[in-house]
N, C-alpha and C. Protein backbone atom coordinates (compact mmCIF):
# COMPACT_ATOMS: atom_id res chain seq x y z
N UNK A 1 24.41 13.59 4.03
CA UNK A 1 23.00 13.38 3.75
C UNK A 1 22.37 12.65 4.93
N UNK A 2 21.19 13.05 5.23
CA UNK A 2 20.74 12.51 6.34
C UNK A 2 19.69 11.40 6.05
N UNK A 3 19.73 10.27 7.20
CA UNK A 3 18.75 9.30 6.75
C UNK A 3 17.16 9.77 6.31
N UNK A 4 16.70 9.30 5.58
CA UNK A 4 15.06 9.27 5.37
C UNK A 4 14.24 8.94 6.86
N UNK A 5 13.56 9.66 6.54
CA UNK A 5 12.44 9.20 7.91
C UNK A 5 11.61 8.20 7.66
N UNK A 6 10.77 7.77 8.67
CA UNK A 6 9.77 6.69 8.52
C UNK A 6 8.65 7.69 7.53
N UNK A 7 8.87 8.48 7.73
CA UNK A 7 7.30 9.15 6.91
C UNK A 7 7.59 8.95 5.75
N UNK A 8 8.72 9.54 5.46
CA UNK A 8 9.05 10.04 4.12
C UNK A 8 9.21 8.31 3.27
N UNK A 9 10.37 7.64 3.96
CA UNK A 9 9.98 5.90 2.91
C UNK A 9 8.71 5.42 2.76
N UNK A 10 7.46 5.96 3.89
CA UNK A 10 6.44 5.17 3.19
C UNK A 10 5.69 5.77 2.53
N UNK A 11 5.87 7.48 2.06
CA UNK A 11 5.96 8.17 1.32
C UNK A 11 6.14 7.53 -0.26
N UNK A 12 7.71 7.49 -0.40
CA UNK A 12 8.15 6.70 -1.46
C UNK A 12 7.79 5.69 -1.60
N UNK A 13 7.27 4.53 -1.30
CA UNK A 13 6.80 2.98 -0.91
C UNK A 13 5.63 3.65 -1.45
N UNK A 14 4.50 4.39 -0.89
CA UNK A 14 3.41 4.51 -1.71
C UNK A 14 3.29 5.10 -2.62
N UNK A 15 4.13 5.83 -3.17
CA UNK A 15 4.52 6.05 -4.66
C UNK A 15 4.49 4.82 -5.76
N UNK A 16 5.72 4.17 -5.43
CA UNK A 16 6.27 2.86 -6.00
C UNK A 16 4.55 2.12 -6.31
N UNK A 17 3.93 2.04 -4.76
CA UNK A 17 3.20 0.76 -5.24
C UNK A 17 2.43 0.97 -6.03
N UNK A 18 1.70 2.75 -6.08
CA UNK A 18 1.03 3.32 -6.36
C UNK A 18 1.15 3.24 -8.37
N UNK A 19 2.50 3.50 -8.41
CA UNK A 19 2.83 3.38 -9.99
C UNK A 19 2.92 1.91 -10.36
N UNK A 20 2.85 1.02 -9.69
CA UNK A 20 2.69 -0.13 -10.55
C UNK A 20 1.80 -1.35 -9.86
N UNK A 21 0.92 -0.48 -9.91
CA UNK A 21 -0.29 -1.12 -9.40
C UNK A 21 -1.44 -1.24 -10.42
N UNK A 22 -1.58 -2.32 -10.64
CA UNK A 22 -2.74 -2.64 -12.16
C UNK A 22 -4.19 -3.27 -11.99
N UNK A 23 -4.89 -2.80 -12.99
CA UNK A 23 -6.52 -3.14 -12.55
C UNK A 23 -6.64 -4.63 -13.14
N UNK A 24 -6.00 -5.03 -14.23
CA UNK A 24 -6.37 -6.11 -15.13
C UNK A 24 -5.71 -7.57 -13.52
N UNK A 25 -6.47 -9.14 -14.19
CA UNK A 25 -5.44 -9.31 -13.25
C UNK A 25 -4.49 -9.89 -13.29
N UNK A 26 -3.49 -10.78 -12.70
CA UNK A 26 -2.41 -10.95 -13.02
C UNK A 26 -2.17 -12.38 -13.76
N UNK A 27 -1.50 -12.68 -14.72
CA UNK A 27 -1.71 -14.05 -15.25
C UNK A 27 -1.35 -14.85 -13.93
N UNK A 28 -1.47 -16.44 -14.18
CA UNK A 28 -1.46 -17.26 -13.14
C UNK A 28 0.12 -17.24 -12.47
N UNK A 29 0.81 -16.70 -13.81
CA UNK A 29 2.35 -17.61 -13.57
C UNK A 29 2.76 -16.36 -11.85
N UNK A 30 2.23 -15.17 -11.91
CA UNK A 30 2.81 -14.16 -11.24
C UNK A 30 1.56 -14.16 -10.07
N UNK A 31 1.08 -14.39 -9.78
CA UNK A 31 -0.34 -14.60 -8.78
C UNK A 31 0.08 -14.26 -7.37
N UNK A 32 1.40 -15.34 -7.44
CA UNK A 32 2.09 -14.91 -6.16
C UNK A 32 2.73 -13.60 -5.70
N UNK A 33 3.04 -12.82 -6.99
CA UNK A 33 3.60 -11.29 -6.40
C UNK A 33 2.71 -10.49 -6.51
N UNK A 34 1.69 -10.84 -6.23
CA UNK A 34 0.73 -9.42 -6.19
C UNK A 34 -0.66 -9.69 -5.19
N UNK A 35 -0.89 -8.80 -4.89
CA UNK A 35 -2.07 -8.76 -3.68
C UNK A 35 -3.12 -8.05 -3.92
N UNK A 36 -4.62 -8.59 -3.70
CA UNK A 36 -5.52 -7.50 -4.31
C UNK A 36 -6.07 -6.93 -3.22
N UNK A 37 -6.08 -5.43 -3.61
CA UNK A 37 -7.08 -4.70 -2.63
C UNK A 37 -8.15 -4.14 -3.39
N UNK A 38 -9.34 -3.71 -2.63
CA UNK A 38 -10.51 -3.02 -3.33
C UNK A 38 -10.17 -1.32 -3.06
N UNK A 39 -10.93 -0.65 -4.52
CA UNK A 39 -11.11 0.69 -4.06
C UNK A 39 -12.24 1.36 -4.40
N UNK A 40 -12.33 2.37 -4.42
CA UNK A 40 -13.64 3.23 -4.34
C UNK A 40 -12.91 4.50 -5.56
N UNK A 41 -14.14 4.43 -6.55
CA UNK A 41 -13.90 5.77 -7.52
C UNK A 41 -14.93 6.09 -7.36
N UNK A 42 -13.97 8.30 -7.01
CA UNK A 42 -14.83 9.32 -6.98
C UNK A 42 -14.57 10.01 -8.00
N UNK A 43 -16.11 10.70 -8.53
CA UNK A 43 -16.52 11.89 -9.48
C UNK A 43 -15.59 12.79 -9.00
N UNK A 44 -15.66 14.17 -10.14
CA UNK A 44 -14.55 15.66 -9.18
C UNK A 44 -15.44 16.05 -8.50
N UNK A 45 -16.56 15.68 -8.09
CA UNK A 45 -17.29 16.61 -6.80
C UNK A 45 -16.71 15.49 -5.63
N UNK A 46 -16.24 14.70 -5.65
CA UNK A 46 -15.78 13.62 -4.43
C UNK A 46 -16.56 12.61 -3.86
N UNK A 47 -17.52 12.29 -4.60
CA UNK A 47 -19.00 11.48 -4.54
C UNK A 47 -18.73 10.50 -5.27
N UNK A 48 -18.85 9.14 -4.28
CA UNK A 48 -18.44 7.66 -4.65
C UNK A 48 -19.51 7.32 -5.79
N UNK A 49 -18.53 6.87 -7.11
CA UNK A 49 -19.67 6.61 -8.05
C UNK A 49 -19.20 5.46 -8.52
N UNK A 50 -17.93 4.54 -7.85
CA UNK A 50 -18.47 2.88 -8.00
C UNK A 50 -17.42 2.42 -6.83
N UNK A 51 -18.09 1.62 -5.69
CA UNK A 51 -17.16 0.83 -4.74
C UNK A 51 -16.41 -0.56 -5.23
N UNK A 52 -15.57 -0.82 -4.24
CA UNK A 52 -15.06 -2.09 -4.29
C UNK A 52 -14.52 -2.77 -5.51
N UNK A 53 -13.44 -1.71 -6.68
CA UNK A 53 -13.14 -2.03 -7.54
C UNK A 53 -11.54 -2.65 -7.63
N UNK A 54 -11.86 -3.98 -7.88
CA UNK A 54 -10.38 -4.46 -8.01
C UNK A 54 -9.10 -4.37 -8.39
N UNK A 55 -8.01 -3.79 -7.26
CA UNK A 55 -6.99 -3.89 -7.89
C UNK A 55 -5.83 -4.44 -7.54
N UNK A 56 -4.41 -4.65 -7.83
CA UNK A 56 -3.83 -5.31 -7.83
C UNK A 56 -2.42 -4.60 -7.38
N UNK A 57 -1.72 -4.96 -6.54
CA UNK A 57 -0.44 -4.30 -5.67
C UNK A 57 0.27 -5.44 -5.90
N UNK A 58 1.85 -4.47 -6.01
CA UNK A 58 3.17 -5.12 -5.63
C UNK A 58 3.36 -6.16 -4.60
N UNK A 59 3.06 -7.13 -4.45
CA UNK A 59 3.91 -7.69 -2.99
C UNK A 59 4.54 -7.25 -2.31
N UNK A 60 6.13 -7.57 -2.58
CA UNK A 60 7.27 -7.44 -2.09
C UNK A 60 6.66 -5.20 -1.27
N UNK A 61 6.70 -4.27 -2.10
CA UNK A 61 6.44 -3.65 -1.36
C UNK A 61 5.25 -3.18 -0.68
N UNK A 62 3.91 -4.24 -0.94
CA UNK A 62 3.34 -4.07 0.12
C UNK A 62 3.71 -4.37 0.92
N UNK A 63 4.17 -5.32 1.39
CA UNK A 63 4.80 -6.04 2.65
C UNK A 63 5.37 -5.39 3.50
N UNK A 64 6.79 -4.47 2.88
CA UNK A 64 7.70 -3.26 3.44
C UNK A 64 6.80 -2.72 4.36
N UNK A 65 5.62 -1.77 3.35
CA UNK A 65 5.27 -0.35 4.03
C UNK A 65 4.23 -1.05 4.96
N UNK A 66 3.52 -2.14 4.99
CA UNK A 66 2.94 -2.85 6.24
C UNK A 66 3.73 -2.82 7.08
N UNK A 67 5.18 -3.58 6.98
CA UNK A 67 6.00 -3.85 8.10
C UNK A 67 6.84 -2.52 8.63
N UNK A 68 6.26 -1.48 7.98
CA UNK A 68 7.36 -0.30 8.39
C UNK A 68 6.32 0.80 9.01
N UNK A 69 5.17 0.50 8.50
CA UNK A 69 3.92 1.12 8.91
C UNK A 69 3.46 0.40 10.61
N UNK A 70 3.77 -0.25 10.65
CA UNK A 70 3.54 -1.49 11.95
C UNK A 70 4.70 -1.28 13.11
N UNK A 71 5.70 -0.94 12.20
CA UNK A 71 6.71 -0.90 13.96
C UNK A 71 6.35 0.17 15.02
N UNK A 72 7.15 -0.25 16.24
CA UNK A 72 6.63 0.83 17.31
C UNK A 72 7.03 2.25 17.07
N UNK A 73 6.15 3.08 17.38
CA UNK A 73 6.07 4.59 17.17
C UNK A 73 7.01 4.96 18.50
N UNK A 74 7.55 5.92 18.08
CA UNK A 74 8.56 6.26 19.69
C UNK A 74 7.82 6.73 20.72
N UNK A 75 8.32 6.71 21.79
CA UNK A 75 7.66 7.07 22.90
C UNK A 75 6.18 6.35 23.29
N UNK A 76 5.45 5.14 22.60
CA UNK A 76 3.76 4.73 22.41
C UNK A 76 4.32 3.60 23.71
N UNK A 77 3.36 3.05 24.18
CA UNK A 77 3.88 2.16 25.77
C UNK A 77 3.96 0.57 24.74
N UNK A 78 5.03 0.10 25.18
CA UNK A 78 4.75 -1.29 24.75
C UNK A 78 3.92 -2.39 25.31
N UNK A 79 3.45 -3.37 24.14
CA UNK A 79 2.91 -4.66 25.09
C UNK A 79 3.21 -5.43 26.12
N UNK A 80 2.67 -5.97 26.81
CA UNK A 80 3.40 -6.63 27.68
C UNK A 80 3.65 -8.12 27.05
N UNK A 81 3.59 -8.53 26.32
CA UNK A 81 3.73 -10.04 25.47
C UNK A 81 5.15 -10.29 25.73
């Protein structure tokens, strides 16, 4: 079996976060494992019919697909830092 690619884990990673990602918010005790982002719901014609609605992500794998989404792309020139 061959390894997974970078596409494909953050593929799965946005699955994951995707399924347990909740609108309500989180009691106090758990505050720390979860991160809020805003989103935008569209009608089926694809026409924004309310912005900036709160929701609530995994930590632990937001973090991953940031940090896996973030490493260097092959062949891209590195910094000089």
């Amino acid at each position: 079996m061959r390894p997974k690619s970078k596409k494909e884990r953050l593929c799965e990673l946005q699955k994951e976060i995707y399924a347990k990602r909740r609108y309500a918010q989180p009691p106090e005790s758990e505050a720390d494992d979860w991160v809020v982002y805003f989103e935008d719901v569209d009608d089926e014609f694809g026409h924004t019919v309310k912005k900036g609605i709160p929701v609530w992500m995994p930590k632990a794998e937001c973090d991953i697909f940031d940090r896996l989404r973030a490493e260097q792309v092959p062949g891209a020139v590195k910094s000089a830092r």
